[in-house]
PDB file of N, CA and C in Angstrom:
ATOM      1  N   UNK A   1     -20.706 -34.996 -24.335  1.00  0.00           N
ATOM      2  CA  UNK A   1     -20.839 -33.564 -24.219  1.00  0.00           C
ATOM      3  C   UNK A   1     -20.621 -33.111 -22.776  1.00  0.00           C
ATOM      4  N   UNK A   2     -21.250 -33.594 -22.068  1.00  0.00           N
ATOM      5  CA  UNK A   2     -20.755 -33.409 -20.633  1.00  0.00           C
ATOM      6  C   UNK A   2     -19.579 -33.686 -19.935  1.00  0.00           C
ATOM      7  N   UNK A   3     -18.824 -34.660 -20.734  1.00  0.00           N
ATOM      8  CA  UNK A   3     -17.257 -34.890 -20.020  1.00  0.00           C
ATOM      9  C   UNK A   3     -16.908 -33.665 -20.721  1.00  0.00           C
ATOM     10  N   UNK A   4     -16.754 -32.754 -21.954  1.00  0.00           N
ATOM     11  CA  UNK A   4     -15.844 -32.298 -21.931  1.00  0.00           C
ATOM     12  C   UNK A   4     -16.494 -30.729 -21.242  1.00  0.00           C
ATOM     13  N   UNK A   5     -17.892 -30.779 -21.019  1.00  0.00           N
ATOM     14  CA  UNK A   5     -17.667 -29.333 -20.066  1.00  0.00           C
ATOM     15  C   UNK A   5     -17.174 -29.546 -18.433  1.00  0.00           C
ATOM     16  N   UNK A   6     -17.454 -30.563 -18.192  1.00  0.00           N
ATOM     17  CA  UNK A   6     -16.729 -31.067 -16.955  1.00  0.00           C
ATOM     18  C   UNK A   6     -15.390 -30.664 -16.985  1.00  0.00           C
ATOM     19  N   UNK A   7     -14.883 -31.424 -17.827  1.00  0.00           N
ATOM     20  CA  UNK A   7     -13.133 -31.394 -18.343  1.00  0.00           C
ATOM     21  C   UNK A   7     -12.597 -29.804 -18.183  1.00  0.00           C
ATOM     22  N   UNK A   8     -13.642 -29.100 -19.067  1.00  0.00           N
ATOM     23  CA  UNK A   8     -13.322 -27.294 -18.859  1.00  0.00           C
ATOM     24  C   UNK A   8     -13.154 -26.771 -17.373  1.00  0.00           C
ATOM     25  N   UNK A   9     -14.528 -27.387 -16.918  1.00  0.00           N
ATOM     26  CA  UNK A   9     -14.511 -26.632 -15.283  1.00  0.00           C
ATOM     27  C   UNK A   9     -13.638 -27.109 -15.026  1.00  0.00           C
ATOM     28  N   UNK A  10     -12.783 -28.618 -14.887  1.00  0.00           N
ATOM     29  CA  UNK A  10     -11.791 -28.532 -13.663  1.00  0.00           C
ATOM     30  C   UNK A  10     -10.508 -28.224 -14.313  1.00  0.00           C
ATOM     31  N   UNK A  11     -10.499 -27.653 -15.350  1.00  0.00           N
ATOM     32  CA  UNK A  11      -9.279 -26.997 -16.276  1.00  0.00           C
ATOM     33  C   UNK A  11      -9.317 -25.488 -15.959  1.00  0.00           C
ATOM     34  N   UNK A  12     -10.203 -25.066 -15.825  1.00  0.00           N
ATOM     35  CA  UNK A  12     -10.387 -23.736 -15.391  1.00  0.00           C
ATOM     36  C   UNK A  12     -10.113 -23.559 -14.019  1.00  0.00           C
ATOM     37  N   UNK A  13     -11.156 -24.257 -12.944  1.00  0.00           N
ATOM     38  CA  UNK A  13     -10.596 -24.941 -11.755  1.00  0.00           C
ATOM     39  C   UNK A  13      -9.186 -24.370 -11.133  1.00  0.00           C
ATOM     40  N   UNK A  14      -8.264 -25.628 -11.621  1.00  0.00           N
ATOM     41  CA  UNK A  14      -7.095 -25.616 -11.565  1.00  0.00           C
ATOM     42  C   UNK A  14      -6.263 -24.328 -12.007  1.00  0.00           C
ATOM     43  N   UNK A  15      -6.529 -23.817 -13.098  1.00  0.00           N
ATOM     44  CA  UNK A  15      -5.968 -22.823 -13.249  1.00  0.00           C
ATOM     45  C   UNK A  15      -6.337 -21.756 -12.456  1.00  0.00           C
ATOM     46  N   UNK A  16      -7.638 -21.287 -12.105  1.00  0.00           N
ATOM     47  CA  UNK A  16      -7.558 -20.485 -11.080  1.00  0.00           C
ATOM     48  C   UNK A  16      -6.628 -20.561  -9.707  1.00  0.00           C
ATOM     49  N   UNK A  17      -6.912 -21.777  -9.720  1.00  0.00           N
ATOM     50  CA  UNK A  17      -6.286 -22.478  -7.809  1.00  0.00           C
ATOM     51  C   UNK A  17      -4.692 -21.944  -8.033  1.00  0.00           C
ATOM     52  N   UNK A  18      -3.980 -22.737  -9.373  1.00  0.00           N
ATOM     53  CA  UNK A  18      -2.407 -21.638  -9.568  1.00  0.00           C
ATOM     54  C   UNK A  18      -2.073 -20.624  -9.293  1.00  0.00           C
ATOM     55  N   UNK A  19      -3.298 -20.046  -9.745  1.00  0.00           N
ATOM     56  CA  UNK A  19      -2.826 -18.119  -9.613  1.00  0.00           C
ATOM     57  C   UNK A  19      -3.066 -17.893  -8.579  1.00  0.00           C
ATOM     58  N   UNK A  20      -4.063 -18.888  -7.915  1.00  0.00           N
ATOM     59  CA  UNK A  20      -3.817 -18.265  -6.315  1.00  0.00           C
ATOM     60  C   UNK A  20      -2.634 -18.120  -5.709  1.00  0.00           C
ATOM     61  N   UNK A  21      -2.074 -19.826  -6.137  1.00  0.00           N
ATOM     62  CA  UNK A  21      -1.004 -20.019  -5.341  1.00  0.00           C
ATOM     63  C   UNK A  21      -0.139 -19.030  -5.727  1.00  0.00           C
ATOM     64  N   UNK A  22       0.284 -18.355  -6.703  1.00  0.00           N
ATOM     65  CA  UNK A  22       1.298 -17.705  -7.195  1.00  0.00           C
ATOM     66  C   UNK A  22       1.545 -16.410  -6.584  1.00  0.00           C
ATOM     67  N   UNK A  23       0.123 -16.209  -6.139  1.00  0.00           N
ATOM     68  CA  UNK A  23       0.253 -14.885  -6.055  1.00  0.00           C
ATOM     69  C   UNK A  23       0.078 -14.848  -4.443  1.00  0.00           C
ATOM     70  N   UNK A  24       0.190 -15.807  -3.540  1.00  0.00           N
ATOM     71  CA  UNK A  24       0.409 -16.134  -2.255  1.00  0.00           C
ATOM     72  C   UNK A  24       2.316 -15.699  -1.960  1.00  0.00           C
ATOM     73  N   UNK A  25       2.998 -15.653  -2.964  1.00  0.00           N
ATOM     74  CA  UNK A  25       4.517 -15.763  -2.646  1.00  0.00           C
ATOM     75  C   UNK A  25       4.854 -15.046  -3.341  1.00  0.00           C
ATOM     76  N   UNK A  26       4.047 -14.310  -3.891  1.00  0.00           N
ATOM     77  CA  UNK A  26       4.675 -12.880  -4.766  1.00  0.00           C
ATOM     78  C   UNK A  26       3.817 -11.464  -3.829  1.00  0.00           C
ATOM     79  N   UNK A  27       5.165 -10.502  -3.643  1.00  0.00           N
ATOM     80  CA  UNK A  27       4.608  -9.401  -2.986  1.00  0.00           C
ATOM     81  C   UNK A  27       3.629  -8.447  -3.572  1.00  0.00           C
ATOM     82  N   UNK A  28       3.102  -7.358  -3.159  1.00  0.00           N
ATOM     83  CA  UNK A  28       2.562  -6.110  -3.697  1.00  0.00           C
ATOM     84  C   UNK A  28       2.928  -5.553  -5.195  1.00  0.00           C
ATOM     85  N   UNK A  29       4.362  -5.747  -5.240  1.00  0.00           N
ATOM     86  CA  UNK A  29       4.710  -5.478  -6.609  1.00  0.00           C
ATOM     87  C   UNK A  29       4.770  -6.408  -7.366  1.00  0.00           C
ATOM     88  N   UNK A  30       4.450  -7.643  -6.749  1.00  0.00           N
ATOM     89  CA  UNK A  30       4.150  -8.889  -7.947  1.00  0.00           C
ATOM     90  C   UNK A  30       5.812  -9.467  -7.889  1.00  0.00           C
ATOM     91  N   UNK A  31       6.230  -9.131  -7.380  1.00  0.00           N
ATOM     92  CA  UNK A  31       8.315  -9.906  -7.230  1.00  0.00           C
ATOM     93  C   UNK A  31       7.717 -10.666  -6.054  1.00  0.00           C
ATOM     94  N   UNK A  32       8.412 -11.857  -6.459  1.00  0.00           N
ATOM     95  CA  UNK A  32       8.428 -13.076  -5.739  1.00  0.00           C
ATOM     96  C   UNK A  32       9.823 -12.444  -4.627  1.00  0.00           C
ATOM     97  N   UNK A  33       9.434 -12.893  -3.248  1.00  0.00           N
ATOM     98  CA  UNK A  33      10.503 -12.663  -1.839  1.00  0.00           C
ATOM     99  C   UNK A  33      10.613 -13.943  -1.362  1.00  0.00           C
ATOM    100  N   UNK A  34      11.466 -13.876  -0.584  1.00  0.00           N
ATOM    101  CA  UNK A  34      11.757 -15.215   0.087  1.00  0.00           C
ATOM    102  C   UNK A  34      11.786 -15.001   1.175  1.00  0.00           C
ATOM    103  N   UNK A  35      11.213 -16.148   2.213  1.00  0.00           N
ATOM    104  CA  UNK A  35      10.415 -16.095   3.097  1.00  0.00           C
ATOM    105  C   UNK A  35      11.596 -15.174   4.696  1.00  0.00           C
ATOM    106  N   UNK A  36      13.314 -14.965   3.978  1.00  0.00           N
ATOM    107  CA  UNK A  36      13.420 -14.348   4.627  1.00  0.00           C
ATOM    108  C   UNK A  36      13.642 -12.672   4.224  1.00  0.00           C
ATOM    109  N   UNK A  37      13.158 -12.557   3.459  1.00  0.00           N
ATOM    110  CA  UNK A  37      12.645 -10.655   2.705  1.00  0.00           C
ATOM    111  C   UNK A  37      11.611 -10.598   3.732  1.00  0.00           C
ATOM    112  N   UNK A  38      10.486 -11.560   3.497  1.00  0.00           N
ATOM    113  CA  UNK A  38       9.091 -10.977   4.323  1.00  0.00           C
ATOM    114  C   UNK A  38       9.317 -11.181   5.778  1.00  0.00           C
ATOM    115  N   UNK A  39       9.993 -11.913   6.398  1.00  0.00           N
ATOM    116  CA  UNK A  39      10.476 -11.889   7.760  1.00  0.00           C
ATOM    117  C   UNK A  39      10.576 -10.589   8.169  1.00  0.00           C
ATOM    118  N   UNK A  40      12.121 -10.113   7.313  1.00  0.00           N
ATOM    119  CA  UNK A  40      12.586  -8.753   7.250  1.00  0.00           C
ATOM    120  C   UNK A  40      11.848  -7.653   7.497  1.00  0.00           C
ATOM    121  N   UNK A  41      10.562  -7.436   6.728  1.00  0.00           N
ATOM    122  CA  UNK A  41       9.710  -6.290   6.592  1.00  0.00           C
ATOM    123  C   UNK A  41       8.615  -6.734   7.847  1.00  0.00           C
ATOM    124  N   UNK A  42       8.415  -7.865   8.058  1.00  0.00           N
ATOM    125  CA  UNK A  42       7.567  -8.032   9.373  1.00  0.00           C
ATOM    126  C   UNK A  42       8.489  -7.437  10.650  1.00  0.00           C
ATOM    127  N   UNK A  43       9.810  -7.866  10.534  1.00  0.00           N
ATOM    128  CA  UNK A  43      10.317  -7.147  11.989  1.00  0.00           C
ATOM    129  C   UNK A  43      10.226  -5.763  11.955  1.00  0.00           C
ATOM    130  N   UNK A  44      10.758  -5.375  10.737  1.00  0.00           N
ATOM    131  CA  UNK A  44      10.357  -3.527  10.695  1.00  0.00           C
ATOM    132  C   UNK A  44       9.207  -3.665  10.456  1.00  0.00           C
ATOM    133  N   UNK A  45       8.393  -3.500  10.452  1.00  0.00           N
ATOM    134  CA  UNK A  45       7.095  -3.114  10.924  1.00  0.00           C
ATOM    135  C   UNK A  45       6.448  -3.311  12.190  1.00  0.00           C
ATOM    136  N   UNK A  46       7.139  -4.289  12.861  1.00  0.00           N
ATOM    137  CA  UNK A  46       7.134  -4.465  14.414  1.00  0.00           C
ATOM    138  C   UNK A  46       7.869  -3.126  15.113  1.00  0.00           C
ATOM    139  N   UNK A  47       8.820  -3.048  15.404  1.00  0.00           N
ATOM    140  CA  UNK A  47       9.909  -2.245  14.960  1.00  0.00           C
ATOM    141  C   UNK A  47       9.035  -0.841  14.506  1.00  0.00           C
ATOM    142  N   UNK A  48       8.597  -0.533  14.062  1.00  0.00           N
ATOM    143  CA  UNK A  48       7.680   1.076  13.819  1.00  0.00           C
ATOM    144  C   UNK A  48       6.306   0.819  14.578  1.00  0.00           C
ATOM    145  N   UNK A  49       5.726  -0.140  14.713  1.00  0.00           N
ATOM    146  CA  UNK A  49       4.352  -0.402  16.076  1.00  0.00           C
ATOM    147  C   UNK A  49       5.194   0.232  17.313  1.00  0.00           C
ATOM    148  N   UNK A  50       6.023  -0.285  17.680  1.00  0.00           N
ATOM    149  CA  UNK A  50       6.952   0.057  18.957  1.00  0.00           C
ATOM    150  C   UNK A  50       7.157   1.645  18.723  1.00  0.00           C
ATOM    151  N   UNK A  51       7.502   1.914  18.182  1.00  0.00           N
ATOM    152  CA  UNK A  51       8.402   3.132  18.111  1.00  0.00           C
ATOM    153  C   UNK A  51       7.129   4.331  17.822  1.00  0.00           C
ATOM    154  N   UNK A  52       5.634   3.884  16.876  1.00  0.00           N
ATOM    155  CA  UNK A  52       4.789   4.880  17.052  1.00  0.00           C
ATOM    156  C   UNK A  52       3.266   3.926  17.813  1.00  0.00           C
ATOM    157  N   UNK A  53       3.830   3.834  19.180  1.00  0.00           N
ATOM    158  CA  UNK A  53       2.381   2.907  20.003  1.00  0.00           C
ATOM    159  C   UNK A  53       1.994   4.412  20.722  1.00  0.00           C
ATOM    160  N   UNK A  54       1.169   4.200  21.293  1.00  0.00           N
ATOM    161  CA  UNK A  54      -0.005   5.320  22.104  1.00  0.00           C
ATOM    162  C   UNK A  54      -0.568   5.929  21.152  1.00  0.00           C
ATOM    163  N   UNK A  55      -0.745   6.390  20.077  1.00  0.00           N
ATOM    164  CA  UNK A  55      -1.416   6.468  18.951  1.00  0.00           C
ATOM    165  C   UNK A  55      -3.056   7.221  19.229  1.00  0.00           C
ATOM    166  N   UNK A  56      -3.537   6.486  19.970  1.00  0.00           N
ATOM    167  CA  UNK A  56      -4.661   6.337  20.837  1.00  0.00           C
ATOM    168  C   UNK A  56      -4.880   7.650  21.587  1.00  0.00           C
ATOM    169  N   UNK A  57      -4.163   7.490  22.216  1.00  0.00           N
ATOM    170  CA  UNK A  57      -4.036   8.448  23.463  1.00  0.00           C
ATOM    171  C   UNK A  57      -3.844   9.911  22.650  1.00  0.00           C
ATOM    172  N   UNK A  58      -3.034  10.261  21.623  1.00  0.00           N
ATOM    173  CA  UNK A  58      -2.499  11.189  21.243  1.00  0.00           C
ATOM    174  C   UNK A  58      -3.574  11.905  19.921  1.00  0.00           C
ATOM    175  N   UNK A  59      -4.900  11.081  19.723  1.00  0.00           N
ATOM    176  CA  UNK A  59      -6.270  11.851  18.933  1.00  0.00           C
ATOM    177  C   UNK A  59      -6.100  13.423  19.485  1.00  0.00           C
ATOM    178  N   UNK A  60      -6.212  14.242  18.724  1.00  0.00           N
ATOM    179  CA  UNK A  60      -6.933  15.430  19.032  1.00  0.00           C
ATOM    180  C   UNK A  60      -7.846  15.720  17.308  1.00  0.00           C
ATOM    181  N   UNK A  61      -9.281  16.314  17.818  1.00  0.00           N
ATOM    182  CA  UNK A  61     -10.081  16.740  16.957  1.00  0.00           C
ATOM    183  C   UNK A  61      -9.325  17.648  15.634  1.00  0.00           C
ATOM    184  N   UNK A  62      -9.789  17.200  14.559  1.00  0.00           N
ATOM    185  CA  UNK A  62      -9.152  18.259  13.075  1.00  0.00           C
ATOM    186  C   UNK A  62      -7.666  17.945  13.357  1.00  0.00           C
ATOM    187  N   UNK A  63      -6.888  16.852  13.681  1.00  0.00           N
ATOM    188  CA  UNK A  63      -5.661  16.427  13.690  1.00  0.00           C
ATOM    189  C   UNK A  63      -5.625  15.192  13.473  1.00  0.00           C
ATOM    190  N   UNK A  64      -6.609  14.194  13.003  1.00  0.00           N
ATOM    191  CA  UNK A  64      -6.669  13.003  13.180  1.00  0.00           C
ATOM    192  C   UNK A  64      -5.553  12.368  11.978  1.00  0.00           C
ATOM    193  N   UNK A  65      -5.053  13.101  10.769  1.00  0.00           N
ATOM    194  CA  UNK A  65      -4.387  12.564  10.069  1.00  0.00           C
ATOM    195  C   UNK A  65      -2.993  12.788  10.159  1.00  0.00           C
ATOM    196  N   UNK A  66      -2.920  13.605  11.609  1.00  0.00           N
ATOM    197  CA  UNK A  66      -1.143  14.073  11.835  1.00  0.00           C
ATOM    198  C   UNK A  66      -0.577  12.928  12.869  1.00  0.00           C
ATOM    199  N   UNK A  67      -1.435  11.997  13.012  1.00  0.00           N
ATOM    200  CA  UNK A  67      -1.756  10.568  14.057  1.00  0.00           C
ATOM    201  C   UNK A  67      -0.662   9.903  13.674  1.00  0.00           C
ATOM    202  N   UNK A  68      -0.194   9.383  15.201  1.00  0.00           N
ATOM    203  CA  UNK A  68       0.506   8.266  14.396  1.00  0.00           C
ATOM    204  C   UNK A  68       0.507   7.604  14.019  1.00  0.00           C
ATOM    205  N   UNK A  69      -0.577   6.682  14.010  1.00  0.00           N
ATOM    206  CA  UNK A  69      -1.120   5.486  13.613  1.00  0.00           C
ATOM    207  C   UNK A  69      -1.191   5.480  11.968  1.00  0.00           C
ATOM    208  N   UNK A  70      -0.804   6.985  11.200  1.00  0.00           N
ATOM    209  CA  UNK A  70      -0.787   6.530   9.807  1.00  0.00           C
ATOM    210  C   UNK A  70       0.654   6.193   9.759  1.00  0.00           C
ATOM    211  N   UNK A  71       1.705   6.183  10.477  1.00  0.00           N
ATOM    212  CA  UNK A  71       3.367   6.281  10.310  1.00  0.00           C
ATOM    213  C   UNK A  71       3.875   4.972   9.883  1.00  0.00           C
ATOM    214  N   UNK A  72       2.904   3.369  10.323  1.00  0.00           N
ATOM    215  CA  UNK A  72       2.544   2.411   9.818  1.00  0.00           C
ATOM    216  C   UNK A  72       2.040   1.041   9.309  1.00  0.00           C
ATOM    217  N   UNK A  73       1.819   0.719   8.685  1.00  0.00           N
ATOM    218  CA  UNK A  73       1.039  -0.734   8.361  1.00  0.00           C
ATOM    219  C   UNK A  73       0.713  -1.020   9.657  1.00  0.00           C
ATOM    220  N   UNK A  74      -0.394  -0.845   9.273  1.00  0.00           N
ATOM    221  CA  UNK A  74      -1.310  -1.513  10.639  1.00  0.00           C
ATOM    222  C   UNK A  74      -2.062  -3.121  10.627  1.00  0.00           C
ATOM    223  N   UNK A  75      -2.163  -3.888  11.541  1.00  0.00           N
ATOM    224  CA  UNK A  75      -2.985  -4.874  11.853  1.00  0.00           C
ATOM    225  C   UNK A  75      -4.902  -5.084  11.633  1.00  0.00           C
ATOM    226  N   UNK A  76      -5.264  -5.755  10.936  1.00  0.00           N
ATOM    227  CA  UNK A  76      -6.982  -5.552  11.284  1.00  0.00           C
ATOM    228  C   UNK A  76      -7.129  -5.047  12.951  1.00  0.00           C
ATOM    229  N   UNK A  77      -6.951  -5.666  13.691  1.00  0.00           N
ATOM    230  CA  UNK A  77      -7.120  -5.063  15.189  1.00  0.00           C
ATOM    231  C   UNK A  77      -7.025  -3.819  15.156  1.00  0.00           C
ATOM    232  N   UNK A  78      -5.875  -3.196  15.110  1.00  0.00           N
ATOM    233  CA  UNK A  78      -5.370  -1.584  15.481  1.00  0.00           C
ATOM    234  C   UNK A  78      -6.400  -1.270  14.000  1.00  0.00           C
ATOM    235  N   UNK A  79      -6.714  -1.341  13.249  1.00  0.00           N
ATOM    236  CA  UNK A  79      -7.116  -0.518  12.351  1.00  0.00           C
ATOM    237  C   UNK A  79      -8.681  -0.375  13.358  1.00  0.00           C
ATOM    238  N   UNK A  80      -9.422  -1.399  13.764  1.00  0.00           N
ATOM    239  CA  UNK A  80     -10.688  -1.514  14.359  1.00  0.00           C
ATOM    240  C   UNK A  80     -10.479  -0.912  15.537  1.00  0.00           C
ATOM    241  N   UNK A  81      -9.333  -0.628  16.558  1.00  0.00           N
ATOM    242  CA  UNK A  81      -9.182   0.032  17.233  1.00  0.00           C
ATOM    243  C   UNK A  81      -9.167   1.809  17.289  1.00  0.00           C
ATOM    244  N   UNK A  82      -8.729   1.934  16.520  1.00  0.00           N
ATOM    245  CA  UNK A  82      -8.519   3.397  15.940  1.00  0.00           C
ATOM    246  C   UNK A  82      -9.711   3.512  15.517  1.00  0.00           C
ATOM    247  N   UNK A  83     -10.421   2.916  14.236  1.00  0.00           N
ATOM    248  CA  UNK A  83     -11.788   3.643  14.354  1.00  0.00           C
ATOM    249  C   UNK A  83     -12.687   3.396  15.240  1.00  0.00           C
ATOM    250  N   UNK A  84     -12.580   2.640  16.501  1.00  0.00           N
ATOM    251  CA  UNK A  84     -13.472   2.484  17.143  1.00  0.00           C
ATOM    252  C   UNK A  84     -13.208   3.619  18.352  1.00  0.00           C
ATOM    253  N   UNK A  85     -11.890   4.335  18.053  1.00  0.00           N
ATOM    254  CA  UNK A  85     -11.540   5.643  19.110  1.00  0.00           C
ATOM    255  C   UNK A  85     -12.043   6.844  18.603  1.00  0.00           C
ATOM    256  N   UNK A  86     -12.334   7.017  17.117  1.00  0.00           N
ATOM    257  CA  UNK A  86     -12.774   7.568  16.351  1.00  0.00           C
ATOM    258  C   UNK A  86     -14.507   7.728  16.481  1.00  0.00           C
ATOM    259  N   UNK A  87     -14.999   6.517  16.794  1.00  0.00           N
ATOM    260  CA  UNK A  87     -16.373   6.810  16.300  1.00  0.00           C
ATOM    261  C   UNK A  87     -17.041   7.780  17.657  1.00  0.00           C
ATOM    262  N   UNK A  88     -16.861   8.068  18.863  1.00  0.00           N
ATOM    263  CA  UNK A  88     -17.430   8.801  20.103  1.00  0.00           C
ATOM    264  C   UNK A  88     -17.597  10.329  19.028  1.00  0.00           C
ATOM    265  N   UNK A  89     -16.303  10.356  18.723  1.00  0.00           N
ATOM    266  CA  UNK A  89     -16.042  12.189  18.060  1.00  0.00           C
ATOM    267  C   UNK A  89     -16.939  12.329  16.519  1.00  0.00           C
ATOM    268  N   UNK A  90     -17.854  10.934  16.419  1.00  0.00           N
ATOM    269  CA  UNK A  90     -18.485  11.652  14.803  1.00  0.00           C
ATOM    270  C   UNK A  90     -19.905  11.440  15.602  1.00  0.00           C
ATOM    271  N   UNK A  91     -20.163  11.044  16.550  1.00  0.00           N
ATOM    272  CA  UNK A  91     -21.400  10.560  17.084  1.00  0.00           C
ATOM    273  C   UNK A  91     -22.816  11.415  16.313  1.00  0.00           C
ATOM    274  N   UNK A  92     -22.476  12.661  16.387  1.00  0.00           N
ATOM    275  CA  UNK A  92     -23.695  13.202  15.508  1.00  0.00           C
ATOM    276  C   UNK A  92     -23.705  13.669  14.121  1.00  0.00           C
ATOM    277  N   UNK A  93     -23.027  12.736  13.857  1.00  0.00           N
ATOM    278  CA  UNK A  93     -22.849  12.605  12.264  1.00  0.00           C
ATOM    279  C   UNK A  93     -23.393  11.457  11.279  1.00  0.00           C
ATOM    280  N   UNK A  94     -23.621  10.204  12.097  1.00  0.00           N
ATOM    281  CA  UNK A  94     -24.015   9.195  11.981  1.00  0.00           C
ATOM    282  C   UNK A  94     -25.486   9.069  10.887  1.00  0.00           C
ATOM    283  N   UNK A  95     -25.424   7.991  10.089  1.00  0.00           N
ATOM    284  CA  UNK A  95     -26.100   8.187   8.980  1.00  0.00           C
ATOM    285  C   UNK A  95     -27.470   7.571   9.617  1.00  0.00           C
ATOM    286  N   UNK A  96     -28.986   7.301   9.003  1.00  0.00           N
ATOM    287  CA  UNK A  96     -29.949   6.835   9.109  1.00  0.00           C
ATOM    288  C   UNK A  96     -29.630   5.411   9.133  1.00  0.00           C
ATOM    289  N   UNK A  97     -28.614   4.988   8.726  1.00  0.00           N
ATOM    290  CA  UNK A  97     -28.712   3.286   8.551  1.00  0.00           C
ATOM    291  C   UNK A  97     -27.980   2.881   9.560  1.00  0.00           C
ATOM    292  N   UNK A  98     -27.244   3.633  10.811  1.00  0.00           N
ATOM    293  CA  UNK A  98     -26.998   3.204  12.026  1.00  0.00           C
ATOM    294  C   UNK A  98     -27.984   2.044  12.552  1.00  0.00           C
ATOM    295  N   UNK A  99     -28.746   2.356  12.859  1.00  0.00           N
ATOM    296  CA  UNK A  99     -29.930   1.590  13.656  1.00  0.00           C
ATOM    297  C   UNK A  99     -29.731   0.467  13.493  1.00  0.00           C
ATOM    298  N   UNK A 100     -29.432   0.576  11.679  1.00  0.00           N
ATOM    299  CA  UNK A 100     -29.729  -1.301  11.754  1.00  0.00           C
ATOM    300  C   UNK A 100     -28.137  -2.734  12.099  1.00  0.00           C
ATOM    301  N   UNK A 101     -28.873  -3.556  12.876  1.00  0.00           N
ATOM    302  CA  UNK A 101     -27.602  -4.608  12.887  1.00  0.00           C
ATOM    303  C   UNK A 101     -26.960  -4.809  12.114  1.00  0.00           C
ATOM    304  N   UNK A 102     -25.713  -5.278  12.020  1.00  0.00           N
ATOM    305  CA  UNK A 102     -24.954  -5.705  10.991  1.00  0.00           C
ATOM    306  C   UNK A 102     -25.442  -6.833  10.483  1.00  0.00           C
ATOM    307  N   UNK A 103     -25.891  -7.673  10.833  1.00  0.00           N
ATOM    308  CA  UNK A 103     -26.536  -8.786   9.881  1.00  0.00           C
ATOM    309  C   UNK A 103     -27.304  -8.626   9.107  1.00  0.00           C
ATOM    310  N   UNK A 104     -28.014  -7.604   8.845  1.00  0.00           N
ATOM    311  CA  UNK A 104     -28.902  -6.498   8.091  1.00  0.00           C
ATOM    312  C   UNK A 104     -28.308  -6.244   6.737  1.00  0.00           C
ATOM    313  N   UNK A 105     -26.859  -6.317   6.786  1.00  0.00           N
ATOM    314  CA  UNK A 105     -26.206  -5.850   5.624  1.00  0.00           C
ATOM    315  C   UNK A 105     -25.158  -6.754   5.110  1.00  0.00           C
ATOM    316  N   UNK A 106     -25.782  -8.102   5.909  1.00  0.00           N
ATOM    317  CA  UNK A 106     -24.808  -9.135   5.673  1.00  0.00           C
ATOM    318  C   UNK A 106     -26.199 -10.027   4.476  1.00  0.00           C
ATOM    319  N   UNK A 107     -27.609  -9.625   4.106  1.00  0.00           N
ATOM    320  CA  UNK A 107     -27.629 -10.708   3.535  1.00  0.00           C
ATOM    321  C   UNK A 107     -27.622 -10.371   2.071  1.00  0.00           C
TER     322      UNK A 107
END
């Protein structure tokens, strides 16, 4: 009885681990690219960082979505950057659960 729920988990297992893989080399729309498509769209998108950088500099209040920084695909960094240029201008907006550390809401 136990080999064959064993047998299930690593049948299940495995099949999960596939779809990972599958879906590691298939894009947003689920079409498989080849590794020089995604090259492609990484240089243009380099390629539009360049072309809309200072981003930063160019905030003004009740304009924040005419920014360039939505023009495109951004990095985790620049995304943490931008809201971290963002947070001075909500300062008294800030909810009661400021106070607490982030590990607070990590358990």
């Amino acid at each position: 009885m136990k080999t064959i729920a064993i047998l299930a988990l690593a049948s299940t297992a495995a099949v999960f681990a596939v779809g990972d893989a599958t879906a590691s080399v298939q894009g947003p729309d689920r079409k498989l690219s080849t590794d020089a498509q995604a090259q492609a769209d990484a240089n243009l998108n380099r390629k539009c960082h360049t072309t809309n950088d200072g981003y930063i500099q160019t905030l003004k209040a009740g304009m924040y979505t005419a920014s360039k920084f939505h023009n495109c695909f951004r990095t985790s960094k620049q995304i943490f950057e931008y809201v971290n240029a963002l947070e001075p201008n909500f300062a008294e907006k800030r909810s009661d659960f400021d106070h607490r550390q982030r590990q607070d809401y990590l358990r």
